[in-house]
C-alpha atoms as a PDB file:
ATOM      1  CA  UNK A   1       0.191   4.727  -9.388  1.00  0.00           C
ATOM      2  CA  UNK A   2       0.263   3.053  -6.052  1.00  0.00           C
ATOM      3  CA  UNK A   3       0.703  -0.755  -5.821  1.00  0.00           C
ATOM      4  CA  UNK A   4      -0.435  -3.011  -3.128  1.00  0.00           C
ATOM      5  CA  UNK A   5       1.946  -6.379  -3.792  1.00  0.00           C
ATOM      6  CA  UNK A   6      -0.043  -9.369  -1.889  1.00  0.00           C
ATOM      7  CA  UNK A   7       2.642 -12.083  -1.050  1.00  0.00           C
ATOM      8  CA  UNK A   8       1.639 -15.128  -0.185  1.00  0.00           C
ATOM      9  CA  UNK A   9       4.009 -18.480   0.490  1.00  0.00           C
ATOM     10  CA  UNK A  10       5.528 -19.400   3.724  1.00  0.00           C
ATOM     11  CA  UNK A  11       8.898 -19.724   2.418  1.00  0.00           C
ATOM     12  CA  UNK A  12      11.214 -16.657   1.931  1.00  0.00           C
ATOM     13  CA  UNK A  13      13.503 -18.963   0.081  1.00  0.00           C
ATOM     14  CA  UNK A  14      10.927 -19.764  -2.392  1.00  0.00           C
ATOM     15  CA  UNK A  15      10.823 -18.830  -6.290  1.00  0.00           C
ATOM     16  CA  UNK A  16       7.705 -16.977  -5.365  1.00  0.00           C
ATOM     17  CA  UNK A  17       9.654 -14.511  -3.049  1.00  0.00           C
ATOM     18  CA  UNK A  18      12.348 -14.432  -5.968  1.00  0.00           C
ATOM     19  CA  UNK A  19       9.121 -13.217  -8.258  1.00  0.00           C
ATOM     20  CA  UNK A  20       8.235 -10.556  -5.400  1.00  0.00           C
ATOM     21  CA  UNK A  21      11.404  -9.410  -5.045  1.00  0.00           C
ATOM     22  CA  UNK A  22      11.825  -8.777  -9.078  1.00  0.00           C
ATOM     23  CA  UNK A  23       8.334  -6.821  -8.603  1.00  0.00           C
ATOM     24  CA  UNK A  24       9.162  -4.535  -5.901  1.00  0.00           C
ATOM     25  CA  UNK A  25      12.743  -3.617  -7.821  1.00  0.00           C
ATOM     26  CA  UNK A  26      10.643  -3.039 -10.904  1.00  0.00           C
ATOM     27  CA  UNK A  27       8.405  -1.211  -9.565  1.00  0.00           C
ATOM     28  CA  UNK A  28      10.637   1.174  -7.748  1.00  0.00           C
ATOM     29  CA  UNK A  29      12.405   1.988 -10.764  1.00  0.00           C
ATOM     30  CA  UNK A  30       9.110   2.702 -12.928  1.00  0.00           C
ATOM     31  CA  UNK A  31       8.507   6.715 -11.877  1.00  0.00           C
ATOM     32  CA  UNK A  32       4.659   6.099 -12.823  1.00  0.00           C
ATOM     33  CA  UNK A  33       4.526   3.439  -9.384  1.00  0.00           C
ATOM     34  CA  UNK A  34       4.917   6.167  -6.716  1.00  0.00           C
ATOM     35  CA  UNK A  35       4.293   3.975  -4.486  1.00  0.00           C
ATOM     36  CA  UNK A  36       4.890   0.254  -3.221  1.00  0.00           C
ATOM     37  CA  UNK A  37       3.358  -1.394  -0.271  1.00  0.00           C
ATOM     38  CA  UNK A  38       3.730  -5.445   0.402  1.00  0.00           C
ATOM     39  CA  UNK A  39       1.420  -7.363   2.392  1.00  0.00           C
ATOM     40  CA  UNK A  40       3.053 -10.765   3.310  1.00  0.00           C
ATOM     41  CA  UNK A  41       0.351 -12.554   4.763  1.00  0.00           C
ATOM     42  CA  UNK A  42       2.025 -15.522   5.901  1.00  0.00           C
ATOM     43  CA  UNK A  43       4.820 -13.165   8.032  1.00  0.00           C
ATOM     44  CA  UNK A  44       1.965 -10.842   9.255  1.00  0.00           C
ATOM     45  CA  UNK A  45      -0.234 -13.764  10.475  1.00  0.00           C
ATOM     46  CA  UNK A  46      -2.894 -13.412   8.649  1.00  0.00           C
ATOM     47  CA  UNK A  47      -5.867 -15.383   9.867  1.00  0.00           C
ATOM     48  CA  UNK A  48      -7.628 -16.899   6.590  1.00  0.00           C
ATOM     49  CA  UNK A  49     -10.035 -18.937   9.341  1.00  0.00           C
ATOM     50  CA  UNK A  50     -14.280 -17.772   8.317  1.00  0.00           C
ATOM     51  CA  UNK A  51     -15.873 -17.187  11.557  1.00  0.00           C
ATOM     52  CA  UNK A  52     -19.520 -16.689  11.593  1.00  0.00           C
ATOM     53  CA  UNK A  53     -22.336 -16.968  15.042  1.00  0.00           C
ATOM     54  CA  UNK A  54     -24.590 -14.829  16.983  1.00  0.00           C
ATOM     55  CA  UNK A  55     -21.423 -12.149  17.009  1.00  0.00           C
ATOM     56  CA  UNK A  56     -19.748 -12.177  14.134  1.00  0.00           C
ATOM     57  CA  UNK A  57     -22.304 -12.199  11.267  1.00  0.00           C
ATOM     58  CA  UNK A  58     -21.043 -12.805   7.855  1.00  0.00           C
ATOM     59  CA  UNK A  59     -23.224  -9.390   6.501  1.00  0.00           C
ATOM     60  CA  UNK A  60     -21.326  -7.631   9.054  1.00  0.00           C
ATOM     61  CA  UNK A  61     -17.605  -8.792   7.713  1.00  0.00           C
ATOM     62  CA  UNK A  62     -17.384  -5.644   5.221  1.00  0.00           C
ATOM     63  CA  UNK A  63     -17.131  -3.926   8.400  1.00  0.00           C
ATOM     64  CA  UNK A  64     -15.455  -5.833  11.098  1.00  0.00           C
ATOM     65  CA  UNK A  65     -12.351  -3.529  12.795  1.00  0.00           C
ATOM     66  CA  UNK A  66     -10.138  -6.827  12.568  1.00  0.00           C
ATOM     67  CA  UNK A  67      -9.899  -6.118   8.807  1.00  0.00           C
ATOM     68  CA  UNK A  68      -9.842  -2.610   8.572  1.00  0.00           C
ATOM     69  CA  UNK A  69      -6.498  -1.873   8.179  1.00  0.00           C
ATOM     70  CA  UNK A  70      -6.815  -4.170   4.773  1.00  0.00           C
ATOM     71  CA  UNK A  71      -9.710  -2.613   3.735  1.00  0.00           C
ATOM     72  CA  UNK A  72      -7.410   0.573   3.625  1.00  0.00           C
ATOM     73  CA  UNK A  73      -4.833  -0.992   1.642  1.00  0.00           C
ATOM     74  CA  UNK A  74      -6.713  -1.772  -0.912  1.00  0.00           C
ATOM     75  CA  UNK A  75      -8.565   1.278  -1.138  1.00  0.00           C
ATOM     76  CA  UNK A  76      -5.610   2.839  -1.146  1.00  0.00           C
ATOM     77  CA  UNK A  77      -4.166   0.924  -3.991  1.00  0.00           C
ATOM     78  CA  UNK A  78      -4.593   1.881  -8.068  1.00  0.00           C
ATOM     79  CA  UNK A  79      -3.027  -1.389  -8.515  1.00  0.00           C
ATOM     80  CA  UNK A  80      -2.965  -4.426  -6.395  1.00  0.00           C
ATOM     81  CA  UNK A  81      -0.267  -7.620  -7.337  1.00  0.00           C
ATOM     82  CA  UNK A  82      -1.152 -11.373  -6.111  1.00  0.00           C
ATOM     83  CA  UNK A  83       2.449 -13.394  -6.235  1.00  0.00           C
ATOM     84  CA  UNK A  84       1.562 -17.012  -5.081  1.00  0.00           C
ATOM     85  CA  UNK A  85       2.050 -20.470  -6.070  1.00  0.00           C
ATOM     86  CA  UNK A  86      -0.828 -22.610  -7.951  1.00  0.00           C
ATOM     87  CA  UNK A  87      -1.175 -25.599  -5.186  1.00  0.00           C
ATOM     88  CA  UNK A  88      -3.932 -28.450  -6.413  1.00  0.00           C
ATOM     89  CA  UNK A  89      -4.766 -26.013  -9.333  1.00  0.00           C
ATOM     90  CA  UNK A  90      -5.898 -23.267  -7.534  1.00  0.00           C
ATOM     91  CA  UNK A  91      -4.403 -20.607  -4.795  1.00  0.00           C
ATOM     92  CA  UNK A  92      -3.051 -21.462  -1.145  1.00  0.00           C
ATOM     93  CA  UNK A  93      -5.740 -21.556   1.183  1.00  0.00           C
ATOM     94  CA  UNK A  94      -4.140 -18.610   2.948  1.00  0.00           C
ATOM     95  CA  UNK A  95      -4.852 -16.463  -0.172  1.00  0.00           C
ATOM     96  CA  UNK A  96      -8.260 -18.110  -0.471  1.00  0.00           C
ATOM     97  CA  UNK A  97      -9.090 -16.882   3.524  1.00  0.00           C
ATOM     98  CA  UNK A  98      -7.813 -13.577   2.720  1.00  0.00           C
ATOM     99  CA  UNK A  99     -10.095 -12.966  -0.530  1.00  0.00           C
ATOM    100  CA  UNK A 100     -13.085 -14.542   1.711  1.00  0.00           C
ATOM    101  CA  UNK A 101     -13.054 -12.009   3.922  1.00  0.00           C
ATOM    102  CA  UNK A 102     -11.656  -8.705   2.195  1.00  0.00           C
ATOM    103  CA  UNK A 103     -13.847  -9.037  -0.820  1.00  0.00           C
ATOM    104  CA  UNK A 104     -16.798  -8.977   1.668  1.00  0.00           C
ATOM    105  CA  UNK A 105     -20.230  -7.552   0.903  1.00  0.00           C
ATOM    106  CA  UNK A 106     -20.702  -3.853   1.289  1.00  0.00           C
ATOM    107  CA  UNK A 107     -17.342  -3.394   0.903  1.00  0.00           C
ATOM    108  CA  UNK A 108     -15.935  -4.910  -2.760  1.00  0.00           C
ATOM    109  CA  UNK A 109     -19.781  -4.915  -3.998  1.00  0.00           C
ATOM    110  CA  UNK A 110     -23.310  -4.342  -3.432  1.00  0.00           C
ATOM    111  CA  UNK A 111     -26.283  -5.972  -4.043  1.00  0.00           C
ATOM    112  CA  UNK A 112     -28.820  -4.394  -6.458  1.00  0.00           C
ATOM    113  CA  UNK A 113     -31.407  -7.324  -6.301  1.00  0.00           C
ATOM    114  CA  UNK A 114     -30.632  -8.143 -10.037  1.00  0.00           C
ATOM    115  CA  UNK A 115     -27.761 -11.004 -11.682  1.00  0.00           C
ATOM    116  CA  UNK A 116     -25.358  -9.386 -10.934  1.00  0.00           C
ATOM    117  CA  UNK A 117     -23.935  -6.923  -8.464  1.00  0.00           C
ATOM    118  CA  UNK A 118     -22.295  -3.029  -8.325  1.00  0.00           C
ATOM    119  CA  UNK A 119     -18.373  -3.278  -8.118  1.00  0.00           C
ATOM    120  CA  UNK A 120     -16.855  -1.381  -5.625  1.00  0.00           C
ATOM    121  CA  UNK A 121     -13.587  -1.705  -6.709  1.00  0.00           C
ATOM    122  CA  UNK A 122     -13.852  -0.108 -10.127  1.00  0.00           C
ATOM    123  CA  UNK A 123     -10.986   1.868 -12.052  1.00  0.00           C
ATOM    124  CA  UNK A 124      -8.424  -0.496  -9.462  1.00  0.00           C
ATOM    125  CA  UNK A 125      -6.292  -3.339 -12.132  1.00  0.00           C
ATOM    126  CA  UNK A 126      -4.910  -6.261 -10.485  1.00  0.00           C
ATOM    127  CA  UNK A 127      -1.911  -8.754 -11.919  1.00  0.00           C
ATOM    128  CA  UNK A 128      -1.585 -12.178 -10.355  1.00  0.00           C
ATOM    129  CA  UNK A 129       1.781 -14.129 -10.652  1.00  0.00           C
ATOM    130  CA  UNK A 130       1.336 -17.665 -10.143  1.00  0.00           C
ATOM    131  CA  UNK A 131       3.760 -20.590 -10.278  1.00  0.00           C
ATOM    132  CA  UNK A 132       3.689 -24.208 -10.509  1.00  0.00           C
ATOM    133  CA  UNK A 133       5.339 -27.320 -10.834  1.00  0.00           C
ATOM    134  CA  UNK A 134       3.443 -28.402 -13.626  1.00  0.00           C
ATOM    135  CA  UNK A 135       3.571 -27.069 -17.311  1.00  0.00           C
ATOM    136  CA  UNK A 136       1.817 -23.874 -17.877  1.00  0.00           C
ATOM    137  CA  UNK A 137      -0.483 -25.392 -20.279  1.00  0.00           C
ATOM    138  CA  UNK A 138      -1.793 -27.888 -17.179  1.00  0.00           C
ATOM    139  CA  UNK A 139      -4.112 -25.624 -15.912  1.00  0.00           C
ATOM    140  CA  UNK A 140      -5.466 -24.728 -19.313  1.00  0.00           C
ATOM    141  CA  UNK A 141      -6.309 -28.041 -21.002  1.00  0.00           C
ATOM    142  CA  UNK A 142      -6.598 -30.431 -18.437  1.00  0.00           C
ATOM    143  CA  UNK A 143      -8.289 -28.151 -15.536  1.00  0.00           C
ATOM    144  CA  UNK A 144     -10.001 -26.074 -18.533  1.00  0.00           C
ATOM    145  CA  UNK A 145      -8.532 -22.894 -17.262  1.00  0.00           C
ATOM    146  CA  UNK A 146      -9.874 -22.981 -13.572  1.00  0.00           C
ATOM    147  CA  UNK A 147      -7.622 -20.596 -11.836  1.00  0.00           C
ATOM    148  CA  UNK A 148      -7.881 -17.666 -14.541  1.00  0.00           C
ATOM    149  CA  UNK A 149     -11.595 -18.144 -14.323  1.00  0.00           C
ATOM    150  CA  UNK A 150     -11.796 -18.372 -10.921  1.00  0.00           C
ATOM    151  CA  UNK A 151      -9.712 -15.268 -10.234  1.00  0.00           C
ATOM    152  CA  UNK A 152     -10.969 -12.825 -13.097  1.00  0.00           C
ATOM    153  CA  UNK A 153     -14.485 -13.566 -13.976  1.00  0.00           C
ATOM    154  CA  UNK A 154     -15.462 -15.311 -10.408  1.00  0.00           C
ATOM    155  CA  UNK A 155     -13.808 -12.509  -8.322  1.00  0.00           C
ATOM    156  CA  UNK A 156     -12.184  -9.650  -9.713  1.00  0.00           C
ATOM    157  CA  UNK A 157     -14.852  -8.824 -12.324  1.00  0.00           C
ATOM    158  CA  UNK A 158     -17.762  -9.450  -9.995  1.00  0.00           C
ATOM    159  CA  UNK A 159     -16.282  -6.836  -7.516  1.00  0.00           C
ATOM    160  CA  UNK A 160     -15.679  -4.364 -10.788  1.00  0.00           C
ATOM    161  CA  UNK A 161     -12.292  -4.730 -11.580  1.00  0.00           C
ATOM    162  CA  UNK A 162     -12.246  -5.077 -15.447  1.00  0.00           C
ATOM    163  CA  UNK A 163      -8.163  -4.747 -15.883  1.00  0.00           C
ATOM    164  CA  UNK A 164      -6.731  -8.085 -14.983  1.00  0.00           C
ATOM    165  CA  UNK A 165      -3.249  -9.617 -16.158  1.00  0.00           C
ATOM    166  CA  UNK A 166      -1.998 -12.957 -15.515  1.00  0.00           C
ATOM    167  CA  UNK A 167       1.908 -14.459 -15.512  1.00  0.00           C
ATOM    168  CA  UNK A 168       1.413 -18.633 -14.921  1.00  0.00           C
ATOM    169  CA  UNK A 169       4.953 -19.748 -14.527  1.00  0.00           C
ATOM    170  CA  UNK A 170       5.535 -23.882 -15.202  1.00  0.00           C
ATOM    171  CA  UNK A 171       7.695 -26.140 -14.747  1.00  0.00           C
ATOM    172  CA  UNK A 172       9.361 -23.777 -11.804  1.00  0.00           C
ATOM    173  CA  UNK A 173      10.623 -27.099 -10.080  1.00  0.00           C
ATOM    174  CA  UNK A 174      12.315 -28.074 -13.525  1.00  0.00           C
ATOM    175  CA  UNK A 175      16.580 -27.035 -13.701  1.00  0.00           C
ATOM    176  CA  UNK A 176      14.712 -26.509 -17.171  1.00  0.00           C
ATOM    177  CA  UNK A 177      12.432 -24.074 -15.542  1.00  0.00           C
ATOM    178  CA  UNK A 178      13.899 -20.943 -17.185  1.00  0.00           C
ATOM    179  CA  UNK A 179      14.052 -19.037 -13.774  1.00  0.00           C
ATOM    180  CA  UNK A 180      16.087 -16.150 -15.012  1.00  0.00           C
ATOM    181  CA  UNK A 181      13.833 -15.617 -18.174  1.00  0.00           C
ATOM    182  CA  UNK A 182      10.907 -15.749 -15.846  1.00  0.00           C
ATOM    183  CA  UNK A 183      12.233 -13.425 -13.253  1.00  0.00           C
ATOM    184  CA  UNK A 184      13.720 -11.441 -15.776  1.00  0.00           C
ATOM    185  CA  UNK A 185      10.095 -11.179 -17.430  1.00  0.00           C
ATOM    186  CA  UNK A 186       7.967  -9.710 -14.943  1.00  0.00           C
ATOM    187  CA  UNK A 187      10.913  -7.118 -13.484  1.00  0.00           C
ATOM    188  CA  UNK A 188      10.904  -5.645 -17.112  1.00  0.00           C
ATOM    189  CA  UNK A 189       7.286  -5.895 -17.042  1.00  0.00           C
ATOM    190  CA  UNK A 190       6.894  -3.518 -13.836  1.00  0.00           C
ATOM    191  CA  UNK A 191       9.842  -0.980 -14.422  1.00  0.00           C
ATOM    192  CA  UNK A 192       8.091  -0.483 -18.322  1.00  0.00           C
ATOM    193  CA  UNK A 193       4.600  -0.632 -16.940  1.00  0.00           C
ATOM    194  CA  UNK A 194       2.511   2.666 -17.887  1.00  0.00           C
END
């Protein structure tokens, strides 16, 4: 299985490079992940910025040569790992950018003139890891899930990706966070992963 791991927080001292770093160590001793790539967008500057006008037309995106070398990694990938922090109940806007423009038309899905669209993406699974200062059940009851729907049924279904996990970490800013559970958690959950 190869694994595209999507980083994305401007900190390298954060919790949420502690998670990626328990992911990658995981995943390289799992001998069904034959491969690991990491995209951190904030180090390789992504620009999140939507820019549409006479030259750059938003049908068009699926195939602008800016973004090709993303397109490949995620057509490359079997599996593809989102590790971000949940900021105002929902992902940083420099994930948000990047799943604007890679999840583009023509290239994620097509049209078919009916409700809903062909998936491009089939047969690909995707696990975000997401943490916040709240508690986990925040986002559940009092934003009535928001973020899982957004991510799985909004995006990731749409484009044909049915396989979809989800670790929401709370509390994180807490000395009662449970780090070392946490962290513990998902590097088990990658080196046992089938």
């Amino acid at each position: 299985m190869k694994t595209l791991v999507i980083y994305t927080h401007p900190n390298h001292q954060s919790l949420s490079y502690a998670f990626l770093q328990k992911v990658i160590q995981g995943s390289t001793e799992n001998p069904r992940i034959t491969e690991i790539k990491v995209l951190d967008l904030y180090e390789e500057g992504f620009n999140p910025v939507l820019v549409f006008n006479k030259e750059k037309r938003r049908r068009d995106m699926h195939a602008d040569p800016n973004l090709e070398t993303y397109r490949q990694q995620i057509t490359w990938a079997d599996q593809v790992v989102f590790v971000y922090p949940i900021w105002w109940g929902r992902p940083p806007a420099m994930l948000m950018g990047y799943i604007d423009q890679m999840f583009a038309s023509g290239f994620a899905y097509k049209d078919k003139g009916g409700m809903l669209p062909e998936g491009l993406l089939k047969g690909k699974s995707v696990v975000c890891i997401s943490t916040m200062k709240g508690p986990t059940f925040y986002p559940l009851y009092w934003l009535y899930n928001a973020h899982k729907v957004l991510m799985k049924k909004a995006l990731f279904n749409y484009v044909g990706i049915k396989k979809v996990k989800f670790f929401e970490f709370g509390n994180m800013e807490s000395p009662k966070g449970k780090h070392d559970v946490k962290l513990n958690k998902i590097y088990r959950y990658f080196k046992l992963l089938h």
